[in-house]
PDB file of N, CA and C in Angstrom:
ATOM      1  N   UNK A   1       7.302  23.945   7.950  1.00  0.00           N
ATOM      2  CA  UNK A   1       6.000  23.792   8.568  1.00  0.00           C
ATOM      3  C   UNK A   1       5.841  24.907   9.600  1.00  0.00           C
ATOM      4  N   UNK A   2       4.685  25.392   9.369  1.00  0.00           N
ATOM      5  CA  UNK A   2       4.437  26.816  10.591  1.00  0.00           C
ATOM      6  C   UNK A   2       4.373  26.033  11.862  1.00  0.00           C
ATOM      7  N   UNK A   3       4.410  27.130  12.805  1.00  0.00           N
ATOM      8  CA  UNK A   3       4.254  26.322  14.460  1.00  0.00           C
ATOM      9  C   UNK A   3       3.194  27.298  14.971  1.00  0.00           C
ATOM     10  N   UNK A   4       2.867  27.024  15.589  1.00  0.00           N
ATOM     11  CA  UNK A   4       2.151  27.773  16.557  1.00  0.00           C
ATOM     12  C   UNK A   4       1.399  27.297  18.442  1.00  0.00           C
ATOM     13  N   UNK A   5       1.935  28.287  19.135  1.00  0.00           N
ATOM     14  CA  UNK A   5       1.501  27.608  20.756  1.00  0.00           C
ATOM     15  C   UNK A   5      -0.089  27.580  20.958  1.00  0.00           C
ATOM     16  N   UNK A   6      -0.325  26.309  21.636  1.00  0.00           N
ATOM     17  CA  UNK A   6      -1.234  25.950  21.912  1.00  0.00           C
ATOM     18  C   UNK A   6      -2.937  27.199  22.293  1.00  0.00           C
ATOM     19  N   UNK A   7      -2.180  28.388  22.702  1.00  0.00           N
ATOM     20  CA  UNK A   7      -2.969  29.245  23.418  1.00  0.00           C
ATOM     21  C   UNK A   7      -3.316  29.857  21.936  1.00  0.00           C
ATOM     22  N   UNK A   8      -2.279  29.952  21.109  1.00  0.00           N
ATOM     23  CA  UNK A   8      -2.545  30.768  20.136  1.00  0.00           C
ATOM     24  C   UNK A   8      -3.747  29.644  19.069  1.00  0.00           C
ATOM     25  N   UNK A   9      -3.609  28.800  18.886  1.00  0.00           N
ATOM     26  CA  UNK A   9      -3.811  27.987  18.227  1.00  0.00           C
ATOM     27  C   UNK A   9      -5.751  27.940  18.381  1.00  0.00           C
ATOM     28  N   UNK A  10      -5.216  28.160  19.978  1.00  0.00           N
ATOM     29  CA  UNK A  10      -6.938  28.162  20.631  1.00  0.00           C
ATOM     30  C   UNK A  10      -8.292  29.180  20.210  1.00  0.00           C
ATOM     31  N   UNK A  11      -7.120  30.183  20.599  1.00  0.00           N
ATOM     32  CA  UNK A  11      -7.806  31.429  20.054  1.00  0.00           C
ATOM     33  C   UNK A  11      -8.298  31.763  18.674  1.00  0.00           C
ATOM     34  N   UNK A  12      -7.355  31.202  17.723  1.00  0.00           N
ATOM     35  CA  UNK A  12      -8.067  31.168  16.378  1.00  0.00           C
ATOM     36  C   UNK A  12      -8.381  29.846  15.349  1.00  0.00           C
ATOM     37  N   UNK A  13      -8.914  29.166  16.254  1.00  0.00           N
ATOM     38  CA  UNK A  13      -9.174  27.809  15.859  1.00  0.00           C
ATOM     39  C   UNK A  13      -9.643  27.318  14.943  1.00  0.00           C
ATOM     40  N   UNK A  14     -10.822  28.039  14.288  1.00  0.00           N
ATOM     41  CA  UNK A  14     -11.483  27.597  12.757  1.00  0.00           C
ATOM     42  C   UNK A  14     -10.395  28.349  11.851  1.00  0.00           C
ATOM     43  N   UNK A  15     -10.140  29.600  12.201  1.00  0.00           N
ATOM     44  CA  UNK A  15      -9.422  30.383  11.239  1.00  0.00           C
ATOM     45  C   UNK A  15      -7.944  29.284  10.524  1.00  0.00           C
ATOM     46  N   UNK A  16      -7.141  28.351  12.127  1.00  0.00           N
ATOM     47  CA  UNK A  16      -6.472  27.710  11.399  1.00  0.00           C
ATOM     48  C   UNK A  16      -6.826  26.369  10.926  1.00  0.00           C
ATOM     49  N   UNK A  17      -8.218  25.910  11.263  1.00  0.00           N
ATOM     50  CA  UNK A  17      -8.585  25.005  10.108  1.00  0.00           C
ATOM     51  C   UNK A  17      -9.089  25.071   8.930  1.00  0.00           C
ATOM     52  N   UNK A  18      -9.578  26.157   8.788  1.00  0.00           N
ATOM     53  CA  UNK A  18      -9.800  26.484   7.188  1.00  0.00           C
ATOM     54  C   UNK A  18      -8.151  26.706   6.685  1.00  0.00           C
ATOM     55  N   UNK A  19      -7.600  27.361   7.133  1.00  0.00           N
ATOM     56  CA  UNK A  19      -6.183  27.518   6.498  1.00  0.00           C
ATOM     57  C   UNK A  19      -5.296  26.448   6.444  1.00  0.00           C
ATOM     58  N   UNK A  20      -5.443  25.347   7.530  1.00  0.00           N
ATOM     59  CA  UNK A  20      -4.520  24.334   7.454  1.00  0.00           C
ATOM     60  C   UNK A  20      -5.453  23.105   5.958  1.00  0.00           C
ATOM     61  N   UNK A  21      -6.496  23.512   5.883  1.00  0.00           N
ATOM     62  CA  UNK A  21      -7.250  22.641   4.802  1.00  0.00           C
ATOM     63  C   UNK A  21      -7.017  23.354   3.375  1.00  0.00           C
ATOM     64  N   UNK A  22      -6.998  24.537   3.085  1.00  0.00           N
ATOM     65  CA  UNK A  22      -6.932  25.728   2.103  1.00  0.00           C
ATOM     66  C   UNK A  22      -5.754  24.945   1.399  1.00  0.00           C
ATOM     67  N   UNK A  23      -4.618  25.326   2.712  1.00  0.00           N
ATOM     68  CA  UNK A  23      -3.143  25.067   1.821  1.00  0.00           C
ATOM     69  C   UNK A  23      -2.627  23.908   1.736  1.00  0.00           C
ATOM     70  N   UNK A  24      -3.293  23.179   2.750  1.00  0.00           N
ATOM     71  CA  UNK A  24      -2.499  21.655   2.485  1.00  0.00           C
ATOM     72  C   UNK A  24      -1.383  21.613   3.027  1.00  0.00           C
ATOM     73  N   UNK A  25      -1.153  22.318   4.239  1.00  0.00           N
ATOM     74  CA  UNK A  25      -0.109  22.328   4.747  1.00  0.00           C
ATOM     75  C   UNK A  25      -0.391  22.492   6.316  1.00  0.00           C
ATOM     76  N   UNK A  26       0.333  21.466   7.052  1.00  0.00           N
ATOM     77  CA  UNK A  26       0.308  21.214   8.416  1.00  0.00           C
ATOM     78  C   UNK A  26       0.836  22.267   9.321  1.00  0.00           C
ATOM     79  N   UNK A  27       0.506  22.480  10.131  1.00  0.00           N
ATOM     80  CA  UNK A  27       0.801  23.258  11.230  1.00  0.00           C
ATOM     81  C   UNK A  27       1.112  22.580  12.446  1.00  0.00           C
ATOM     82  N   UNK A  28       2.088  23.143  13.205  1.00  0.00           N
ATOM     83  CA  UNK A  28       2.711  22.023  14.682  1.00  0.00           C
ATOM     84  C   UNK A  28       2.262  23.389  15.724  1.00  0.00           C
ATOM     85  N   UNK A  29       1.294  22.657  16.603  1.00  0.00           N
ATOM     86  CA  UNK A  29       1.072  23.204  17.972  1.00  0.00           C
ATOM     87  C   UNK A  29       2.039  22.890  19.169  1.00  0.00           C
ATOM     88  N   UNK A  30       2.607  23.673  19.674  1.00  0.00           N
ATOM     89  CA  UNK A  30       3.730  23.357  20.613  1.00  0.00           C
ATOM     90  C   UNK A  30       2.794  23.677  21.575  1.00  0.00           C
ATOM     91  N   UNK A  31       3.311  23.075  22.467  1.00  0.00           N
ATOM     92  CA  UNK A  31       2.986  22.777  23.974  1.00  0.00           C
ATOM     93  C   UNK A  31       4.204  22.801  25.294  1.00  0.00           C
ATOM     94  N   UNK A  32       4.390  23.291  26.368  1.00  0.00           N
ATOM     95  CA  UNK A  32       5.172  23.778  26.986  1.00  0.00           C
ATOM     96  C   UNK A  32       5.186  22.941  27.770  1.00  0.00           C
ATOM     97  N   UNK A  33       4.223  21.959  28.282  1.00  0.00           N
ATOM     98  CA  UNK A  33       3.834  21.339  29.293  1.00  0.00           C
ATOM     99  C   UNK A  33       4.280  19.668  29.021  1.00  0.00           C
ATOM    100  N   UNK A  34       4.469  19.322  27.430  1.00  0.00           N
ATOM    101  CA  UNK A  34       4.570  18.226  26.809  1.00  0.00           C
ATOM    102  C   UNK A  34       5.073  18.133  25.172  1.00  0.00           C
ATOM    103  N   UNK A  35       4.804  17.085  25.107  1.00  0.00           N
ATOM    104  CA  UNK A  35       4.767  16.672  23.979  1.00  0.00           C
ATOM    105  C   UNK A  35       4.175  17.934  22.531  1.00  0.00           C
ATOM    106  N   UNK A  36       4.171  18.229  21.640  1.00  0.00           N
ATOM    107  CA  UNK A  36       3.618  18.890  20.170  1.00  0.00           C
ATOM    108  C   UNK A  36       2.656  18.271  19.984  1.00  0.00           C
ATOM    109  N   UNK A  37       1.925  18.757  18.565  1.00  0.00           N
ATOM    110  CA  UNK A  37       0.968  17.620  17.907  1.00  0.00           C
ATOM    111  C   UNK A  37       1.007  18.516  16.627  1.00  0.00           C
ATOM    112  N   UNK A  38       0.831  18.098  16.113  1.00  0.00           N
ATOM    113  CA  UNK A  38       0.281  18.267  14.444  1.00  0.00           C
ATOM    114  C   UNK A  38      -1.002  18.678  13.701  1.00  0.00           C
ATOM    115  N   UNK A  39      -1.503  19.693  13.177  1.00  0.00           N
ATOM    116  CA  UNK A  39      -2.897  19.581  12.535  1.00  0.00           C
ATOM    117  C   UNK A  39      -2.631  19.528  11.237  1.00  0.00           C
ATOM    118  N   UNK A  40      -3.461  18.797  10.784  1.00  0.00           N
ATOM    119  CA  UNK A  40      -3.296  18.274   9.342  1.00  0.00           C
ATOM    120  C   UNK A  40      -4.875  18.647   8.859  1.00  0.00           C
ATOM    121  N   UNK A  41      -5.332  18.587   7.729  1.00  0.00           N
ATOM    122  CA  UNK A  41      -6.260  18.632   6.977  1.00  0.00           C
ATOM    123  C   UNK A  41      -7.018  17.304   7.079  1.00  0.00           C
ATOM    124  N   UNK A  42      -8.195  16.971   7.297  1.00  0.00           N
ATOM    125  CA  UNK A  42      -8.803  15.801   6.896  1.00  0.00           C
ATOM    126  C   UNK A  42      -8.569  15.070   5.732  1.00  0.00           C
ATOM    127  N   UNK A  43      -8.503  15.648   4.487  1.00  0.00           N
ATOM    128  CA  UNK A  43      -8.616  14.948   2.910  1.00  0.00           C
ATOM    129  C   UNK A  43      -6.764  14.407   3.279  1.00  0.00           C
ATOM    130  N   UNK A  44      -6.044  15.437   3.575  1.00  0.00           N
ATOM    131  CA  UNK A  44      -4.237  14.868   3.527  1.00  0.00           C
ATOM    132  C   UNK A  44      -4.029  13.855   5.213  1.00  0.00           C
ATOM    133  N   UNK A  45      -5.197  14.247   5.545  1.00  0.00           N
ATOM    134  CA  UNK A  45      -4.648  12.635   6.709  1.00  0.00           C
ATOM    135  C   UNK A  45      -5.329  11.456   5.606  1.00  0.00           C
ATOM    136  N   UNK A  46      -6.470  11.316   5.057  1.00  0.00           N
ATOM    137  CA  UNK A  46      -7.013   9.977   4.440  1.00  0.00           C
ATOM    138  C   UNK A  46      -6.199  10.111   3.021  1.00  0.00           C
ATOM    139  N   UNK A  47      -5.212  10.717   2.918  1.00  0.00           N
ATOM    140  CA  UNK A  47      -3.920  10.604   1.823  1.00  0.00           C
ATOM    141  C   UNK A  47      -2.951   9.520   2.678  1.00  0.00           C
ATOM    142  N   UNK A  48      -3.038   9.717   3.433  1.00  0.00           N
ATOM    143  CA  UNK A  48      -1.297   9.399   4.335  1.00  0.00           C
ATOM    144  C   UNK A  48      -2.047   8.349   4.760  1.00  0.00           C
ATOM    145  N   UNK A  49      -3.040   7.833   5.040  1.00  0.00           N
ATOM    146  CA  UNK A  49      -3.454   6.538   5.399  1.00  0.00           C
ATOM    147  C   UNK A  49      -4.013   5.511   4.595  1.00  0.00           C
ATOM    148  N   UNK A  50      -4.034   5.939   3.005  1.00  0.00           N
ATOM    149  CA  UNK A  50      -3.894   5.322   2.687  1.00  0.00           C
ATOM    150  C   UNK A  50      -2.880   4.333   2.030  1.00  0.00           C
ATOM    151  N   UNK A  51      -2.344   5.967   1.989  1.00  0.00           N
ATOM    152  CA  UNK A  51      -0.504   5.090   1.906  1.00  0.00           C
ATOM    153  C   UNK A  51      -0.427   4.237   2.706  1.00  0.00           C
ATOM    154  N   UNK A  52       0.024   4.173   3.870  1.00  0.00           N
ATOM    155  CA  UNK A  52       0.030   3.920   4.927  1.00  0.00           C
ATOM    156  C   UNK A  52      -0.182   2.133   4.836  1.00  0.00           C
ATOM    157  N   UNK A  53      -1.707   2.174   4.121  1.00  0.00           N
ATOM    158  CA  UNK A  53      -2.232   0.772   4.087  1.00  0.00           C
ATOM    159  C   UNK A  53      -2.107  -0.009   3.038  1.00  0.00           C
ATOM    160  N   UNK A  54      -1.415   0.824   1.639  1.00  0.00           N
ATOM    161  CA  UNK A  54      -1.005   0.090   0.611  1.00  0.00           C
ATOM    162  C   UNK A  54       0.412  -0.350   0.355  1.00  0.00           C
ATOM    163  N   UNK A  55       1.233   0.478   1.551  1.00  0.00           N
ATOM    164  CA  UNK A  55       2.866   0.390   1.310  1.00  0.00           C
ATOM    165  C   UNK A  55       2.460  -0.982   2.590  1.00  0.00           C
ATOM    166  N   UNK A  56       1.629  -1.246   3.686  1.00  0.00           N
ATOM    167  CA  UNK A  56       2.032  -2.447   3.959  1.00  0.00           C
ATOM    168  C   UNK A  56       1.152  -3.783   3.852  1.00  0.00           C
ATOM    169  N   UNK A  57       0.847  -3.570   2.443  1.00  0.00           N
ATOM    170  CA  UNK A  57       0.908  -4.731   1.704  1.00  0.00           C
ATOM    171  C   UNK A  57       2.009  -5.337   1.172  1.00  0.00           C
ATOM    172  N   UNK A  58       2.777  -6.799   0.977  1.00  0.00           N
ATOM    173  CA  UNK A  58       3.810  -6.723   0.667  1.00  0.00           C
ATOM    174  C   UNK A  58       3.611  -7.128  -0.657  1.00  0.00           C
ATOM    175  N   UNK A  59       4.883  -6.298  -1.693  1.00  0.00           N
ATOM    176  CA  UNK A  59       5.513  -5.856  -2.429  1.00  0.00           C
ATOM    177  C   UNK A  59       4.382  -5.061  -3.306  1.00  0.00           C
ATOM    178  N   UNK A  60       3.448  -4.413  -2.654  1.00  0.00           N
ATOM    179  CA  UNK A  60       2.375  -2.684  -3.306  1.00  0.00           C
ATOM    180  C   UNK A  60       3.350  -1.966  -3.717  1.00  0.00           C
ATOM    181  N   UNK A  61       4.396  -1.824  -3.364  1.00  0.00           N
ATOM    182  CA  UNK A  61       5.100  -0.627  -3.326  1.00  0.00           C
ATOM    183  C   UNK A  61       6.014  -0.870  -4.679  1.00  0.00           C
ATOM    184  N   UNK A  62       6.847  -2.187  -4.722  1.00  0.00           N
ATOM    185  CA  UNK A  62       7.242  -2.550  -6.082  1.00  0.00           C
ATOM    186  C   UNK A  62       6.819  -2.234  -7.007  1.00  0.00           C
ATOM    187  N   UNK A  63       5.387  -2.937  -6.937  1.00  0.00           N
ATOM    188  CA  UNK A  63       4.351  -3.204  -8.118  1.00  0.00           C
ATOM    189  C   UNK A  63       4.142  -1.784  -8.482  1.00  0.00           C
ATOM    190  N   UNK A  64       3.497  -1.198  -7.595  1.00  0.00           N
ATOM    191  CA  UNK A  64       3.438   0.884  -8.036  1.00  0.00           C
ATOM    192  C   UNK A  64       4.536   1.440  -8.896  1.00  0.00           C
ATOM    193  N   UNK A  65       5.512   0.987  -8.084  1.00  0.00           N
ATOM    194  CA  UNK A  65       6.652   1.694  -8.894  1.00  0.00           C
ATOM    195  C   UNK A  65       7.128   0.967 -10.138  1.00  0.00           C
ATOM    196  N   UNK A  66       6.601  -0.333 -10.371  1.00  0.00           N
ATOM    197  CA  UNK A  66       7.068  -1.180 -11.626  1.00  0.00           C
ATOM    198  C   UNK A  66       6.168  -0.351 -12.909  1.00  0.00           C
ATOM    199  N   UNK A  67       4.732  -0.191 -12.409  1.00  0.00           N
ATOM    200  CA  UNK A  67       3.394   0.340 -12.952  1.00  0.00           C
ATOM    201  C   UNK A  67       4.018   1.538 -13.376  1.00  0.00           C
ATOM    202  N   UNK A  68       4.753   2.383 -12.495  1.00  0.00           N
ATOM    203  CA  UNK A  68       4.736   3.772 -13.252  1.00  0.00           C
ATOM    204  C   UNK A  68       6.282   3.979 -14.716  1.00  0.00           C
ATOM    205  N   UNK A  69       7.245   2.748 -14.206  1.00  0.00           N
ATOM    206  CA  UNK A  69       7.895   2.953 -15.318  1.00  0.00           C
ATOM    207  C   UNK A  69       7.253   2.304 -16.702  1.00  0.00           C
ATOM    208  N   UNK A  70       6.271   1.858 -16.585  1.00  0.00           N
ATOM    209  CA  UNK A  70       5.832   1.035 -18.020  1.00  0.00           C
ATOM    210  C   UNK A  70       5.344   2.760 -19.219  1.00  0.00           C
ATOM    211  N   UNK A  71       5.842   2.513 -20.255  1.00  0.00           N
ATOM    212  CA  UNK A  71       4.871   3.837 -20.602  1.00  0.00           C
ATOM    213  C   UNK A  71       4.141   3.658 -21.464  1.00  0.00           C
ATOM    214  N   UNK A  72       2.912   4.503 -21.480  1.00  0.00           N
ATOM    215  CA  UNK A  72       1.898   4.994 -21.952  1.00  0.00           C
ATOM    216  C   UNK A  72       1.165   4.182 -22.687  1.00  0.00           C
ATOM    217  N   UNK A  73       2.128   3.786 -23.713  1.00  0.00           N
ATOM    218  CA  UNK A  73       1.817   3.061 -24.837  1.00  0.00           C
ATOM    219  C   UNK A  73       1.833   1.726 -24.495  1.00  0.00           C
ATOM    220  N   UNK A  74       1.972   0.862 -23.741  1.00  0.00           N
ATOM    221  CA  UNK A  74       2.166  -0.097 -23.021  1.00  0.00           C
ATOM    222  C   UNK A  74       1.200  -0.508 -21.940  1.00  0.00           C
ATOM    223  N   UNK A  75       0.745   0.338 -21.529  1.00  0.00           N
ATOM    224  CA  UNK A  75      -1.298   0.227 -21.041  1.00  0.00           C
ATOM    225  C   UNK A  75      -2.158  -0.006 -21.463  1.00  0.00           C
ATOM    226  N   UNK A  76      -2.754  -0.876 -20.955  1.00  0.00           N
ATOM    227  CA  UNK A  76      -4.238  -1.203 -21.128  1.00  0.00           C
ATOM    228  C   UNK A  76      -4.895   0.334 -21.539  1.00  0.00           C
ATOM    229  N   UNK A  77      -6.296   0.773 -22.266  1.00  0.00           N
ATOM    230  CA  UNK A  77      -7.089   1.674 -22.148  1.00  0.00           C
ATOM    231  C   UNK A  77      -8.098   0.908 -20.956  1.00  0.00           C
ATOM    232  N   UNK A  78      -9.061   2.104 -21.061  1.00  0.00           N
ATOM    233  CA  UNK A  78     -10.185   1.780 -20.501  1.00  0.00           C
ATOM    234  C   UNK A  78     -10.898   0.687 -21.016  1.00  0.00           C
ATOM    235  N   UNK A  79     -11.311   0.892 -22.252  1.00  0.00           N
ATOM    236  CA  UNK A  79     -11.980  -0.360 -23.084  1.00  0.00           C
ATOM    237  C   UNK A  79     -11.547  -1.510 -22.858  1.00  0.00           C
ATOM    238  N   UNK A  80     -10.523  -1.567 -22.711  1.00  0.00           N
ATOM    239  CA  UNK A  80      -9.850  -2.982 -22.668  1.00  0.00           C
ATOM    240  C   UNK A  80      -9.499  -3.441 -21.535  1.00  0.00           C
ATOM    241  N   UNK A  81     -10.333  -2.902 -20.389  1.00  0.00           N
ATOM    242  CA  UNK A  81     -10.129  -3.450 -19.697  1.00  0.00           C
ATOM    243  C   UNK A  81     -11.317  -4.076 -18.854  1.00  0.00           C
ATOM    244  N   UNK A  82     -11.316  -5.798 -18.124  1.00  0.00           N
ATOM    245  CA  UNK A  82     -12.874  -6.191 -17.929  1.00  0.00           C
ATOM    246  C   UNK A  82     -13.056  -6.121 -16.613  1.00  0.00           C
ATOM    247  N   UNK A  83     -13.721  -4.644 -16.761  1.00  0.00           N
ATOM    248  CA  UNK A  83     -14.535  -4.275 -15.188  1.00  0.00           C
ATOM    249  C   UNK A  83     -15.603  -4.975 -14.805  1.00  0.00           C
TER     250      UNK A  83
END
């Protein structure tokens, strides 16, 4: 993950939100005074939250992973299924 200090961060501020959205890849603002922080992309934070809200459902996370070993042929289609 790139870093970059707060001053720098300031100075080219859209430049690294188009780029932190482009690549999909976070950038850490350091801070001297405190604590870091993180910039993330809008679309990959409402990724991570939705995780977030389906892993604490209990047993989502089973069920996902039960879902992905079934294969192919073993699914419902679309048709067959009553939306």
């Amino acid at each position: 993950m790139m870093a970059i200090t707060a001053t720098k961060a300031r100075e080219n501020i859209y430049q690294l939100m188009q780029d932190v959205n482009a690549n999909c890849s976070p950038v850490t603002i350091t801070n001297s005074k405190g604590k870091n922080a993180v910039l993330i992309g809008e679309e990959d934070w409402k990724a991570i939250e939705e995780t977030l809200y389906l892993m604490a459902i209990p047993g989502m996370t089973e069920s996902i992973m039960d879902g992905g070993n079934i294969p192919l042929e073993g699914c419902l289609s679309e048709t067959e299924v009553d939306w």
